[in-house]
N, C-alpha and C. Protein backbone atom coordinates (compact mmCIF):
# COMPACT_ATOMS: atom_id res chain seq x y z
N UNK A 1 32.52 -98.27 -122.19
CA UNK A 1 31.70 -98.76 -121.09
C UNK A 1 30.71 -97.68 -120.67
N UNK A 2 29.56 -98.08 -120.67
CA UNK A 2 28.52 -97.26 -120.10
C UNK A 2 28.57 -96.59 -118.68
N UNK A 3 27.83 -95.08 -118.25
CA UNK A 3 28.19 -94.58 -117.22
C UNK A 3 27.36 -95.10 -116.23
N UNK A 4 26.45 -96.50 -116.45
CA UNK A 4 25.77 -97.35 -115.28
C UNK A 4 26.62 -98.42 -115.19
N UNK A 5 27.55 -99.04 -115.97
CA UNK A 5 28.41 -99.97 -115.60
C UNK A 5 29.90 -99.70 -114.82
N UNK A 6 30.16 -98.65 -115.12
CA UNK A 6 31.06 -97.93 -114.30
C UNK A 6 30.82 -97.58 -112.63
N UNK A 7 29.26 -97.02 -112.67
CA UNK A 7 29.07 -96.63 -111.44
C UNK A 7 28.96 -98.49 -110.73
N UNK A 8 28.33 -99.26 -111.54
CA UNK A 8 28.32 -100.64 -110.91
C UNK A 8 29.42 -100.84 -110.28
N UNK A 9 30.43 -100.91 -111.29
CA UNK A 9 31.61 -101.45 -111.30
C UNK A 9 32.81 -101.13 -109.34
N UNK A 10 32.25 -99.80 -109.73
CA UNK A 10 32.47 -98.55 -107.92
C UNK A 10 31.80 -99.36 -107.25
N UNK A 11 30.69 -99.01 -107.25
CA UNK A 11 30.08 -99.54 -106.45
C UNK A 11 30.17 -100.98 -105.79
N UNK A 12 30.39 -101.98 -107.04
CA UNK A 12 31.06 -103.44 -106.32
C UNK A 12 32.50 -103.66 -105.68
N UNK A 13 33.61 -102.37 -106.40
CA UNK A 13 34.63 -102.50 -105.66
C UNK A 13 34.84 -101.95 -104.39
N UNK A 14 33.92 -100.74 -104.19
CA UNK A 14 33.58 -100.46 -102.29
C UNK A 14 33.17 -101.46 -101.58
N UNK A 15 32.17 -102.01 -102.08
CA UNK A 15 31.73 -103.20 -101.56
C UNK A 15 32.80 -104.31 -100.75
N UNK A 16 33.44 -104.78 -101.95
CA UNK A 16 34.57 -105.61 -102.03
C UNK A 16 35.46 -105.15 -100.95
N UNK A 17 36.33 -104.17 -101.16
CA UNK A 17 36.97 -102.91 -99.95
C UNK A 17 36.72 -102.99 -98.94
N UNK A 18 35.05 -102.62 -98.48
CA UNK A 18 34.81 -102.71 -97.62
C UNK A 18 35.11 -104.22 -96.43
N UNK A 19 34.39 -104.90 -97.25
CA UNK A 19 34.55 -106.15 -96.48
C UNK A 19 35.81 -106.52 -96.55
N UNK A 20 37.07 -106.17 -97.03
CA UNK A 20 38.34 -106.88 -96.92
C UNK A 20 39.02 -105.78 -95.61
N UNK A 21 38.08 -104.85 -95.18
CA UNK A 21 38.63 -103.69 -94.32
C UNK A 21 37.88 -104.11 -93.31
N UNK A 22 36.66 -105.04 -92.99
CA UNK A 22 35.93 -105.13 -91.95
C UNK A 22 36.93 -106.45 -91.58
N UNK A 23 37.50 -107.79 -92.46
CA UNK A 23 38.38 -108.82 -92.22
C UNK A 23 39.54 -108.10 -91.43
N UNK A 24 40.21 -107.01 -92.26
CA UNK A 24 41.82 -106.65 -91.04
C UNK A 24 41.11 -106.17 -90.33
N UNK A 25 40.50 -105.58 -89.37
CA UNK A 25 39.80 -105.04 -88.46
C UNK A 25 39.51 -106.15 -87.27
N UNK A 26 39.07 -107.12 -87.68
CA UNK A 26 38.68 -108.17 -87.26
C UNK A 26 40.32 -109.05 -86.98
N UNK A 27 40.64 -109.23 -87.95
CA UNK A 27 42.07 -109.55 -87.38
C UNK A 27 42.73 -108.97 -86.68
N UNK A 28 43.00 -108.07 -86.69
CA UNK A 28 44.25 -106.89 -85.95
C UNK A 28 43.54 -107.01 -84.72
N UNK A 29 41.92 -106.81 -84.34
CA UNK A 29 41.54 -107.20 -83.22
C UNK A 29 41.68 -108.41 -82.57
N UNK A 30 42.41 -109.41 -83.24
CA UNK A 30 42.26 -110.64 -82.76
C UNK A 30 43.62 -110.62 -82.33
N UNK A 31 44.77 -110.30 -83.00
CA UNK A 31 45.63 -110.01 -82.77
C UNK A 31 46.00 -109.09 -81.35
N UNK A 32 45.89 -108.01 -81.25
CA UNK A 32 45.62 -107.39 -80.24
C UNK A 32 45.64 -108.07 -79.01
N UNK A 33 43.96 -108.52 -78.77
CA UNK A 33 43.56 -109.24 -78.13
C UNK A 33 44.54 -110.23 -77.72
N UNK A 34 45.21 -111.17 -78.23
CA UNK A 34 46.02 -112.49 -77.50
C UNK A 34 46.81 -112.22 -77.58
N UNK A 35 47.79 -110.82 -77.84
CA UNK A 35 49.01 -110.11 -77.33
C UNK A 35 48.65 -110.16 -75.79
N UNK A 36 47.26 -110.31 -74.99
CA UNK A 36 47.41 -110.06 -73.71
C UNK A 36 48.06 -111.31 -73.25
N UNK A 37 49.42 -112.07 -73.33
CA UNK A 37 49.10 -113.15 -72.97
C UNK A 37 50.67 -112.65 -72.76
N UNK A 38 51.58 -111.91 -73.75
CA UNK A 38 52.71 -111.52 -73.15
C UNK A 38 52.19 -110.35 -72.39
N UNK A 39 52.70 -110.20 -71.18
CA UNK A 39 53.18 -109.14 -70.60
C UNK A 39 53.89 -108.77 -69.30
N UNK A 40 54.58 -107.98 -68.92
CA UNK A 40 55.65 -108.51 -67.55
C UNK A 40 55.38 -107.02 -66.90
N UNK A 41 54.63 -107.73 -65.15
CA UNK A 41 54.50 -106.77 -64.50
C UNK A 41 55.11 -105.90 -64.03
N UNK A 42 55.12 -104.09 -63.71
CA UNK A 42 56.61 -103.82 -63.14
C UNK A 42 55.53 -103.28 -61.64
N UNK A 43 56.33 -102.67 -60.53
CA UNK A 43 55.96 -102.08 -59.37
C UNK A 43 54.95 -101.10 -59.66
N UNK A 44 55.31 -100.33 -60.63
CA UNK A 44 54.38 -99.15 -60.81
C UNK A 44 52.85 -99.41 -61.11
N UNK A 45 52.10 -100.65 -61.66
CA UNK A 45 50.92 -100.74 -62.07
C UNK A 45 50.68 -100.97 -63.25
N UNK A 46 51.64 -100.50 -64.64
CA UNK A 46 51.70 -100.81 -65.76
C UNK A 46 52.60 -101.39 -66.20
N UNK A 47 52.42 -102.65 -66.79
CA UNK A 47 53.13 -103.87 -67.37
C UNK A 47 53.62 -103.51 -68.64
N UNK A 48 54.69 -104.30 -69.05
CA UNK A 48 55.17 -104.24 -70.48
C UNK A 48 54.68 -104.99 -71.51
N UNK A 49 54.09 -104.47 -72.42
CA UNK A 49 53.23 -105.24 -73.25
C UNK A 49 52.76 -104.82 -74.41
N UNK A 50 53.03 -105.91 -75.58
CA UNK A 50 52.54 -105.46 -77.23
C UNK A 50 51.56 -105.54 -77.27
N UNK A 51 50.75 -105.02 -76.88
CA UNK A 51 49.55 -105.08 -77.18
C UNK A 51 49.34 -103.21 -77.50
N UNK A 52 50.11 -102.13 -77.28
CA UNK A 52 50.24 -101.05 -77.61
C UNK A 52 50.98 -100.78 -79.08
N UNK A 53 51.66 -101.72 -79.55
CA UNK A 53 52.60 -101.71 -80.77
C UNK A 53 51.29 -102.03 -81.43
N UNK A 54 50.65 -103.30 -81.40
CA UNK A 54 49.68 -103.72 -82.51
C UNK A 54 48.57 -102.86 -82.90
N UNK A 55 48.25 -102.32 -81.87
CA UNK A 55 46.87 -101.14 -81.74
C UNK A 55 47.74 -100.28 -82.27
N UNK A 56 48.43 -99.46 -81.99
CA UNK A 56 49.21 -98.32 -82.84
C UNK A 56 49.14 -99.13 -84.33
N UNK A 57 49.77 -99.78 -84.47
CA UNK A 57 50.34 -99.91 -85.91
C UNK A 57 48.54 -100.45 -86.74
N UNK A 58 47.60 -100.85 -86.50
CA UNK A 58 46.63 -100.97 -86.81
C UNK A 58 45.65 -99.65 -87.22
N UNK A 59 45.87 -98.79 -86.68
CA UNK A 59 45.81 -97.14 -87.20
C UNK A 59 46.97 -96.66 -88.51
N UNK A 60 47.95 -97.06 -88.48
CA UNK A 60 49.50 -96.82 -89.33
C UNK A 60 48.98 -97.84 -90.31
N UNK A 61 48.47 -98.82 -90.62
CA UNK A 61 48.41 -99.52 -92.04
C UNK A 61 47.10 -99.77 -92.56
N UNK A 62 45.78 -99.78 -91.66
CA UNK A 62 44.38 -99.97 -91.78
C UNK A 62 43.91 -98.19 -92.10
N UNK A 63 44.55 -97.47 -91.78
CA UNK A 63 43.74 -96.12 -91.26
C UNK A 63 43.21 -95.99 -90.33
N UNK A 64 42.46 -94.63 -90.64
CA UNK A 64 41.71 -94.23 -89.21
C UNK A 64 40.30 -94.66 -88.63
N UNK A 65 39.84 -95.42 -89.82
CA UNK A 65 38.46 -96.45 -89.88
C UNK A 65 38.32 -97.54 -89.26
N UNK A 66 39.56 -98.52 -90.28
CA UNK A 66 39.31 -99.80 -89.76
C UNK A 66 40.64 -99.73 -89.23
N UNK A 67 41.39 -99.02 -88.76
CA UNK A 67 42.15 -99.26 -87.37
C UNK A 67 41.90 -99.16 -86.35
N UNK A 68 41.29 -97.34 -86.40
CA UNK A 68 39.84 -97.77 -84.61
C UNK A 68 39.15 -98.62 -84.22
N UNK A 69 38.51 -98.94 -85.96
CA UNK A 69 37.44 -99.81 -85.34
C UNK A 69 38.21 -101.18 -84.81
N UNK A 70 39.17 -101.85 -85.01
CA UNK A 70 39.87 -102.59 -84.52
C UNK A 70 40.46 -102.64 -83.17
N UNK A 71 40.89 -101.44 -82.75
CA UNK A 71 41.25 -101.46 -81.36
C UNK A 71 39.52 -101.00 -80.68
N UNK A 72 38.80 -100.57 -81.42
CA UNK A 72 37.36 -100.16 -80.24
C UNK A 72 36.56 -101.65 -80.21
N UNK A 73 36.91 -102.47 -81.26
CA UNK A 73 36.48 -103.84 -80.95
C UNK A 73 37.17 -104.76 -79.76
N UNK A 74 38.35 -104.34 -79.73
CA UNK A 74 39.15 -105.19 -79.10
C UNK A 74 38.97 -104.41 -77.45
N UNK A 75 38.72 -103.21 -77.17
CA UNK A 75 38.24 -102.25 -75.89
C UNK A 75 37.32 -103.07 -75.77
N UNK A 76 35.56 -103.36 -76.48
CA UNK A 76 34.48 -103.52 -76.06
C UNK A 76 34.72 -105.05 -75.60
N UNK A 77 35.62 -105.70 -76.17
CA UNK A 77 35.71 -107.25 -75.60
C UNK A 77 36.04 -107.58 -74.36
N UNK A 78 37.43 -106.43 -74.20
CA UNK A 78 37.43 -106.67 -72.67
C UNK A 78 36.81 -105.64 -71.50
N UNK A 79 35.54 -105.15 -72.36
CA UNK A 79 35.31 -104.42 -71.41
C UNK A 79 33.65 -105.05 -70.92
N UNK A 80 33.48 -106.22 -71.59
CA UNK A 80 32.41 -107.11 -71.48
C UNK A 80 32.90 -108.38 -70.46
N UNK A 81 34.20 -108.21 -69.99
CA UNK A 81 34.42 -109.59 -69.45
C UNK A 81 35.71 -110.03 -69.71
N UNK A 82 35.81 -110.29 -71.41
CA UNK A 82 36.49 -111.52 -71.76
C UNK A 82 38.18 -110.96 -71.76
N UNK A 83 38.93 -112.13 -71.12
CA UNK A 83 39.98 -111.86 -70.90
C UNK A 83 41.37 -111.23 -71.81
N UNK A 84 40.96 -110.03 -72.57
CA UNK A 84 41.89 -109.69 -73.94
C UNK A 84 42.80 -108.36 -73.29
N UNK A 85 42.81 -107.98 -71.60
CA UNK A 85 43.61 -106.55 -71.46
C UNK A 85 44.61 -107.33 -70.68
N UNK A 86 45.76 -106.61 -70.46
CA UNK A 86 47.03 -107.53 -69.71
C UNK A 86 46.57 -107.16 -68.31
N UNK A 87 46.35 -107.80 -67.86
CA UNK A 87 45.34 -108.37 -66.01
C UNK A 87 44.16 -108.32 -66.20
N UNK A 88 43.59 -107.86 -65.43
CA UNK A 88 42.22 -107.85 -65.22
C UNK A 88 41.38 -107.65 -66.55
N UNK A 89 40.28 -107.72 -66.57
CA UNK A 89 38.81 -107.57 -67.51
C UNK A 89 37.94 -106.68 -66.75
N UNK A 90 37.00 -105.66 -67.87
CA UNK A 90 35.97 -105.26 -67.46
C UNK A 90 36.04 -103.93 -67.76
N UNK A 91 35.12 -103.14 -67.77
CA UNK A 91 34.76 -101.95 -68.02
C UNK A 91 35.33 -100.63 -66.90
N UNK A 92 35.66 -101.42 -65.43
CA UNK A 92 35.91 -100.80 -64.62
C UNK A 92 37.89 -100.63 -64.33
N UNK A 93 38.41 -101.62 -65.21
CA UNK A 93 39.81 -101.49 -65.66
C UNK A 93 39.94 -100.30 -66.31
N UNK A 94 38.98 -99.47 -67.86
CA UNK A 94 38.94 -98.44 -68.10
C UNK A 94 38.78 -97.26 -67.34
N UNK A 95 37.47 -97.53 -66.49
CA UNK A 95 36.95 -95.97 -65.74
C UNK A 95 37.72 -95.96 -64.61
N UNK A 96 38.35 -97.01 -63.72
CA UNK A 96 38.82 -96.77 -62.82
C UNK A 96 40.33 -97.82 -62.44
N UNK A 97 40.96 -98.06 -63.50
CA UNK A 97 42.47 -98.54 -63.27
C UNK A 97 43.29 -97.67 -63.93
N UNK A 98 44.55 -98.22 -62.73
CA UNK A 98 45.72 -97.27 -63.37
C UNK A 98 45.99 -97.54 -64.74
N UNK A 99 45.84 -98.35 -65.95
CA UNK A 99 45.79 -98.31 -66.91
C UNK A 99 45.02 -98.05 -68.30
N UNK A 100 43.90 -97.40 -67.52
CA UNK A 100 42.35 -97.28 -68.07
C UNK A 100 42.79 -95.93 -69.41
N UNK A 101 43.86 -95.28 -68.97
CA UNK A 101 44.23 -94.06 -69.93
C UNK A 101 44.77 -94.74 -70.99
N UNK A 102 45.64 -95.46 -70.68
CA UNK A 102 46.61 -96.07 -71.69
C UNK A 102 45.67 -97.02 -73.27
N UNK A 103 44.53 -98.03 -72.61
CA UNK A 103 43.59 -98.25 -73.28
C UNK A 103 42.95 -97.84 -74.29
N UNK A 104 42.56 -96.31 -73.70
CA UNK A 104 41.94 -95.38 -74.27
C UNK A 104 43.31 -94.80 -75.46
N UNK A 105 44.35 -94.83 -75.18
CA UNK A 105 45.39 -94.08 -75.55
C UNK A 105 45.39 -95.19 -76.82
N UNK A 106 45.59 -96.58 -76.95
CA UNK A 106 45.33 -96.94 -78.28
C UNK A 106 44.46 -96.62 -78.79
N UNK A 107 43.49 -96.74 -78.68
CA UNK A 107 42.40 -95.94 -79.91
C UNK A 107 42.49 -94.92 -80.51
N UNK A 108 43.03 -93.87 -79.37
CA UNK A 108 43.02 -92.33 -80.12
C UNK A 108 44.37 -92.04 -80.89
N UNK A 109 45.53 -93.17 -80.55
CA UNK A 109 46.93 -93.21 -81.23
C UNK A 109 46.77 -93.88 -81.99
N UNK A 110 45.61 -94.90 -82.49
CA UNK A 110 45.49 -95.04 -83.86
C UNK A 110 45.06 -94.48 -84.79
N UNK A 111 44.00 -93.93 -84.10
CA UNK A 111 43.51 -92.40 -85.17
C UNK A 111 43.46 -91.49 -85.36
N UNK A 112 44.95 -91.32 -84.48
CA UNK A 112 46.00 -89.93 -85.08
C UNK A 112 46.54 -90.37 -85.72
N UNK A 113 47.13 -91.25 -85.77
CA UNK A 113 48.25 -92.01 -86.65
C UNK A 113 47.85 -92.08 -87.93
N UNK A 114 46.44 -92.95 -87.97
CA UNK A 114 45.66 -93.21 -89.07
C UNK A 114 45.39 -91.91 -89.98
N UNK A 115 44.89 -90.71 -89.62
CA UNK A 115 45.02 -89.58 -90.14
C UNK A 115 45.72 -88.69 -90.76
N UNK A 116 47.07 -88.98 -89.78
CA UNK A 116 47.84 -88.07 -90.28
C UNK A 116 48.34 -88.67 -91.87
N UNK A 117 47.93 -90.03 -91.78
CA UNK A 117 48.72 -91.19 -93.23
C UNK A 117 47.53 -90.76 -93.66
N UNK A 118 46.38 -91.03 -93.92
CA UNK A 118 45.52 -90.65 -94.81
C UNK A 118 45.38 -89.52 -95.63
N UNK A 119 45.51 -88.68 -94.83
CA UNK A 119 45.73 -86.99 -95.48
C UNK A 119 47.24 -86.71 -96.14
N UNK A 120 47.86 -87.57 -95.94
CA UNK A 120 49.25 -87.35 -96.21
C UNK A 120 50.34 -87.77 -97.06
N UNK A 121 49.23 -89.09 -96.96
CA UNK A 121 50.03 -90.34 -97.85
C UNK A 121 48.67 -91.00 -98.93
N UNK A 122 47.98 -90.24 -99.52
CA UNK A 122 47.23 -91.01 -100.63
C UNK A 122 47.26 -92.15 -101.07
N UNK A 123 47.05 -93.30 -101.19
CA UNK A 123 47.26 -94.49 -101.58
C UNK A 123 47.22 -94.72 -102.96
N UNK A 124 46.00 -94.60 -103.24
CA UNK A 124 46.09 -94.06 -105.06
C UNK A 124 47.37 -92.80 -105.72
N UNK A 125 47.88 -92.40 -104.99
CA UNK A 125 48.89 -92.11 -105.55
C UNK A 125 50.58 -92.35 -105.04
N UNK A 126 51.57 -91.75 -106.09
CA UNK A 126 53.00 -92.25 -106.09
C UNK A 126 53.45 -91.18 -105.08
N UNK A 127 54.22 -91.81 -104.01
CA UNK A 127 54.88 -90.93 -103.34
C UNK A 127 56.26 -91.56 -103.10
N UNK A 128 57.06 -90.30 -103.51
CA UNK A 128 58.87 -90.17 -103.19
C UNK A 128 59.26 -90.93 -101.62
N UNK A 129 59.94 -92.18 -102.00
CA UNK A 129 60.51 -92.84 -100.64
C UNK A 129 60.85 -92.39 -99.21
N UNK A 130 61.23 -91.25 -99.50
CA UNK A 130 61.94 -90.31 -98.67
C UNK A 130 60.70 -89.78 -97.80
N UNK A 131 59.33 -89.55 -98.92
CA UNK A 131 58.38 -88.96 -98.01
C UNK A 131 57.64 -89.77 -97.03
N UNK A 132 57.78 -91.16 -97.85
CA UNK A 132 56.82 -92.14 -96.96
C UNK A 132 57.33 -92.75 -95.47
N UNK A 133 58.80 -92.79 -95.47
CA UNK A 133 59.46 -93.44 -94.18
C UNK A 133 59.49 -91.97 -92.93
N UNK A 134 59.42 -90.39 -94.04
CA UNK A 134 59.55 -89.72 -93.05
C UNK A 134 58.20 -89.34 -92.51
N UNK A 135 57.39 -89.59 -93.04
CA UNK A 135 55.95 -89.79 -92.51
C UNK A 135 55.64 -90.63 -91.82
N UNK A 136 55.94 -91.75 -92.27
CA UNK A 136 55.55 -92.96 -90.89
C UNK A 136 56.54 -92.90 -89.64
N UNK A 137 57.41 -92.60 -89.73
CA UNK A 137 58.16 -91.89 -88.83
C UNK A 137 57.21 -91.11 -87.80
N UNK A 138 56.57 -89.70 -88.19
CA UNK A 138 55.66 -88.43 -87.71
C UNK A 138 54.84 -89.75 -87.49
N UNK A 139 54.11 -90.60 -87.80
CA UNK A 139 52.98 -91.13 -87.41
C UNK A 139 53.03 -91.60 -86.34
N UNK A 140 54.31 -92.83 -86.24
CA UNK A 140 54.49 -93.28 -85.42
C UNK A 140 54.56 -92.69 -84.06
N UNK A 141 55.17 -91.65 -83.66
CA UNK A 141 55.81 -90.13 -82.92
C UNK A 141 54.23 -89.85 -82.31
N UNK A 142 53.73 -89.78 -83.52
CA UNK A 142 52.21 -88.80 -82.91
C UNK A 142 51.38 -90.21 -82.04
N UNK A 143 51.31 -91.20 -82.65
CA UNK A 143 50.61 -91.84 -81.92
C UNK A 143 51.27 -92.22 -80.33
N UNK A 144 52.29 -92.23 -80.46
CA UNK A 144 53.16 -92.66 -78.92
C UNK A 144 52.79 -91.55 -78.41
N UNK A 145 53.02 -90.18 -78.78
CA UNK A 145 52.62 -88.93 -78.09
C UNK A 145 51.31 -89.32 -77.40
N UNK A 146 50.14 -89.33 -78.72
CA UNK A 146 48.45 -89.21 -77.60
C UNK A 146 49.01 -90.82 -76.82
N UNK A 147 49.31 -91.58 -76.62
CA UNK A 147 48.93 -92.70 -75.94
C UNK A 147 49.40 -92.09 -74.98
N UNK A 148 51.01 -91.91 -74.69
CA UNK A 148 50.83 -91.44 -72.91
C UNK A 148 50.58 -90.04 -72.86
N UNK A 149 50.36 -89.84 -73.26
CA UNK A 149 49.15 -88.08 -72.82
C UNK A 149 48.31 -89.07 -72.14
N UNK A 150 47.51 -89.67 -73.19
CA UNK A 150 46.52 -90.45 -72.66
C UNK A 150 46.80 -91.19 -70.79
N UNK A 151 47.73 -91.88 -71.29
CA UNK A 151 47.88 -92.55 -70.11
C UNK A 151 48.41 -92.28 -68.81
N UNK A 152 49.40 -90.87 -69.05
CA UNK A 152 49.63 -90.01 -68.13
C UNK A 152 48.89 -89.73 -67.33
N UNK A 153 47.57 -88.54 -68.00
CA UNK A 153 46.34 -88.47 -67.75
C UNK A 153 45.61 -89.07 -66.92
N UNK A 154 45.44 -90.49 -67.59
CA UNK A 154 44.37 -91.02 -66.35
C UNK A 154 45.09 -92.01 -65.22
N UNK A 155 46.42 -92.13 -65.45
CA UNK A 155 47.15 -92.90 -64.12
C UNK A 155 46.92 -91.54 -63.01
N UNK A 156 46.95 -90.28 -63.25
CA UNK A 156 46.91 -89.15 -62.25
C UNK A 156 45.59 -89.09 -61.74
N UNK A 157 44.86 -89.20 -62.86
CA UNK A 157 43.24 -88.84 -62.28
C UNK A 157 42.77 -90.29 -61.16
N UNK A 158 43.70 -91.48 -61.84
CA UNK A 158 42.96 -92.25 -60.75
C UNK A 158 43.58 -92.89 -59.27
N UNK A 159 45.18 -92.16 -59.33
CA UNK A 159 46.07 -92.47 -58.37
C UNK A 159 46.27 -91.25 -57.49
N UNK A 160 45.88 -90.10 -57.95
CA UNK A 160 45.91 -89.28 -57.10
C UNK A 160 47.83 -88.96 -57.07
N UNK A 161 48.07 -89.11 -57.86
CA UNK A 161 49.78 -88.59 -57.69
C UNK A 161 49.80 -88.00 -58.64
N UNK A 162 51.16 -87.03 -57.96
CA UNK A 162 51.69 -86.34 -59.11
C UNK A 162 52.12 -86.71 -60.78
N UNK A 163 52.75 -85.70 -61.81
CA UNK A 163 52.57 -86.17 -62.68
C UNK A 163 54.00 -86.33 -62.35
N UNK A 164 55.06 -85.54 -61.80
CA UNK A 164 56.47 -86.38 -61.69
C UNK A 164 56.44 -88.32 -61.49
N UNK A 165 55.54 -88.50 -60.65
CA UNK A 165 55.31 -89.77 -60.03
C UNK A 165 55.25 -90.11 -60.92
N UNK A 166 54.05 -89.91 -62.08
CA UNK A 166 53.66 -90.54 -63.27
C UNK A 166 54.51 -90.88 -64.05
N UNK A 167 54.86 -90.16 -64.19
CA UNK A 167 55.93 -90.06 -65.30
C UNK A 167 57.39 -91.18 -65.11
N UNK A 168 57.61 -91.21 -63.62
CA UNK A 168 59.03 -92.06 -63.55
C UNK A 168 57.88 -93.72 -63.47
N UNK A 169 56.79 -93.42 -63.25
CA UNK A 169 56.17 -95.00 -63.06
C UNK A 169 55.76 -95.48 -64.79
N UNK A 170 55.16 -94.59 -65.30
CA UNK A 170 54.65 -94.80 -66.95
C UNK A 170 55.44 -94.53 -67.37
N UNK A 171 56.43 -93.77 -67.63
CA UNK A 171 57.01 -93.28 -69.16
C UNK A 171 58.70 -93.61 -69.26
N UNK A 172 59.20 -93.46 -68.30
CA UNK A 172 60.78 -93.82 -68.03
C UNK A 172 60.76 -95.60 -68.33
N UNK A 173 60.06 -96.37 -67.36
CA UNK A 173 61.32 -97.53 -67.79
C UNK A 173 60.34 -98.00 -69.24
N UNK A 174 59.43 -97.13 -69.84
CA UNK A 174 59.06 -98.01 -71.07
C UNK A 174 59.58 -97.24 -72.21
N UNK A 175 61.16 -96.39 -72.13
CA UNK A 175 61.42 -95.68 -72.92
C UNK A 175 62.33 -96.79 -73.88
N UNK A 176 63.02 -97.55 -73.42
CA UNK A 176 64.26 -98.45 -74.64
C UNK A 176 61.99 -99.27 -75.52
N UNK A 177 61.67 -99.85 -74.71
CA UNK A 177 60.92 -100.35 -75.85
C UNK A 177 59.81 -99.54 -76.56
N UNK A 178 59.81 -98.77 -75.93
CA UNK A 178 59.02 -97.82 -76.94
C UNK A 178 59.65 -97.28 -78.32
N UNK A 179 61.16 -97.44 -78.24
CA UNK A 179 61.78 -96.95 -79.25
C UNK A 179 61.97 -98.11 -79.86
N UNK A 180 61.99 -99.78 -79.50
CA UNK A 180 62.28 -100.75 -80.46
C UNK A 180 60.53 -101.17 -81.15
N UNK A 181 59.53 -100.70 -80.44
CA UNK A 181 58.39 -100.58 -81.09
C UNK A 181 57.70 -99.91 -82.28
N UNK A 182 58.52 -98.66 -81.45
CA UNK A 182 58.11 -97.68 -83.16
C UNK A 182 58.84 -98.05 -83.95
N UNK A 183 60.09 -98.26 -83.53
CA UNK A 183 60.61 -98.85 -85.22
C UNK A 183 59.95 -99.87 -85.82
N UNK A 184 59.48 -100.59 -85.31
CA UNK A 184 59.23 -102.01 -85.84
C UNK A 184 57.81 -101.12 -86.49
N UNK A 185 57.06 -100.33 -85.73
CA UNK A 185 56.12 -99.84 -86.35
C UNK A 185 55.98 -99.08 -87.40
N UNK A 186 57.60 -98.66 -87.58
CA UNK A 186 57.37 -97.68 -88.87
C UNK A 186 58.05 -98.75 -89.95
N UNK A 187 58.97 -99.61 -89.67
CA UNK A 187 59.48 -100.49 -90.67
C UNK A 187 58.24 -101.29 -91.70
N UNK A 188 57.30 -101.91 -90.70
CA UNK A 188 56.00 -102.49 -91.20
C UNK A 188 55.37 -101.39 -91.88
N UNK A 189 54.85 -100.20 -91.51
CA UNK A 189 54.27 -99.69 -92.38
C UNK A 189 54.44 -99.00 -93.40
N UNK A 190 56.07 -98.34 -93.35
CA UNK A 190 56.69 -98.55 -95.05
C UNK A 190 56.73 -99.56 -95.58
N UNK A 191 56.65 -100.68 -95.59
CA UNK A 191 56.62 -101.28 -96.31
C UNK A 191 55.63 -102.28 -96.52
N UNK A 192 54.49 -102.19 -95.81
CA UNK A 192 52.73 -103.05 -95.93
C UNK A 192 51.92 -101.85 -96.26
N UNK A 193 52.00 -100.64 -95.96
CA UNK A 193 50.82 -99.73 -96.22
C UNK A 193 50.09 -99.79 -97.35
N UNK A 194 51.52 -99.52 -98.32
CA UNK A 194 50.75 -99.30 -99.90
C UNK A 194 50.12 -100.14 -100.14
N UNK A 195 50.29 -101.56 -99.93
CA UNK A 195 49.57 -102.97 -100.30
C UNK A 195 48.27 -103.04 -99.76
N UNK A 196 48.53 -102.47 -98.46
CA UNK A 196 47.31 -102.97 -97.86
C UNK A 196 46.34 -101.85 -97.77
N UNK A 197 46.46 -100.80 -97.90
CA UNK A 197 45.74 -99.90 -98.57
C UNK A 197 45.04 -99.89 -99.65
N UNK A 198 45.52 -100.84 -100.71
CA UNK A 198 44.98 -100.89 -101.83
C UNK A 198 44.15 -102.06 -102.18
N UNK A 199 44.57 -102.89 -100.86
CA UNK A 199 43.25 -103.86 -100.82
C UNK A 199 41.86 -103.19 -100.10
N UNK A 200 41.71 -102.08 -99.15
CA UNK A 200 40.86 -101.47 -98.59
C UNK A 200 40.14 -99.90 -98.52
N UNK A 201 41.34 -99.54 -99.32
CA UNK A 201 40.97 -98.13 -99.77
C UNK A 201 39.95 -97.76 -101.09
């Protein structure tokens, strides 16, 4: 095969890639999005709700590309209006609600997550079982980490309380499901990554 049919050949399968990476992107955002429909309020201001599992794990099997871009699609929707965050809509839920960190905290916990698998876990190549569950493992870990950093963060900056406060209002009673989340998040992505990587990578 000639070295212009080859480069074709690249060239149509990025192509191809691409657009099957702009589709999960588009899904996982859609997804996301009408996760706002479970969620159960507690006293503190932040509700319980998958809509943090899907955005995480959309960084863990898309990457750090079309997993951001998936949760920054699914940010700009409700930050135009339309009803996709658990309560309220709008741009001013970000800059100025107690949950405006947490928001932010999916995006950047998908593309830590997304990163650390990219650099770590090659898709085009074979990796030992052992390495892949204990990696999505670390992924999972890192992304829960930046989200409540994240959300720690800006429940303080916009409540004016301490971070003890914070902490027993955000992080304590969402500790049992945060741990039945990541699992579910690392179970899915041992075992969808490679696939779906290799439809988009």
């Amino acid at each position: 095969m000639s070295e212009e049919k080859l480069i074709e050949n690249e060239e149509r399968t990025s192509g191809e890639n691409n657009l099957k990476g702009m589709i999960f992107s588009a899904l996982f955002a859609a997804l996301i999005s009408c996760a706002a429909f479970f969620h159960i309020p507690l006293p503190g201001g932040v509700p319980i709700v998958l809509q943090d599992m899907l955005a995480l794990l959309s960084g863990m099997l898309l990457g750090p590309v079309w997993g951001t871009l998936a949760v920054f699609v699914f940010l700009i929707l409700g930050a135009i209006g339309l009803p996709v965050y658990s309560g309220k809509a709008g741009i001013q839920v970000i800059i100025s609600g107690p949950t405006g960190g947490f928001l932010i905290g999916y995006m950047l916990g998908a593309l830590a997550a997304g990163l650390l698998l990219r650099f770590a876990l090659n898709p085009k190549k074979d990796h030992a079982k052992a390495k892949i569950w204990i990696l999505c493992i670390c992924s999972a870990v890192l992304a829960e980490v930046v989200l409540f950093a994240c959300g720690l963060g800006g429940f303080v900056r916009v409540t004016g309380k301490g971070l003890d406060v914070a902490v027993k209002a955000c992080v304590i009673p969402f500790i049992p499901g945060m741990i039945i989340k990541t699992t579910l998040n690392v179970i899915l992505t041992g075992s969808l990554r490679k696939r779906v990587q290799g439809m988009i990578a």
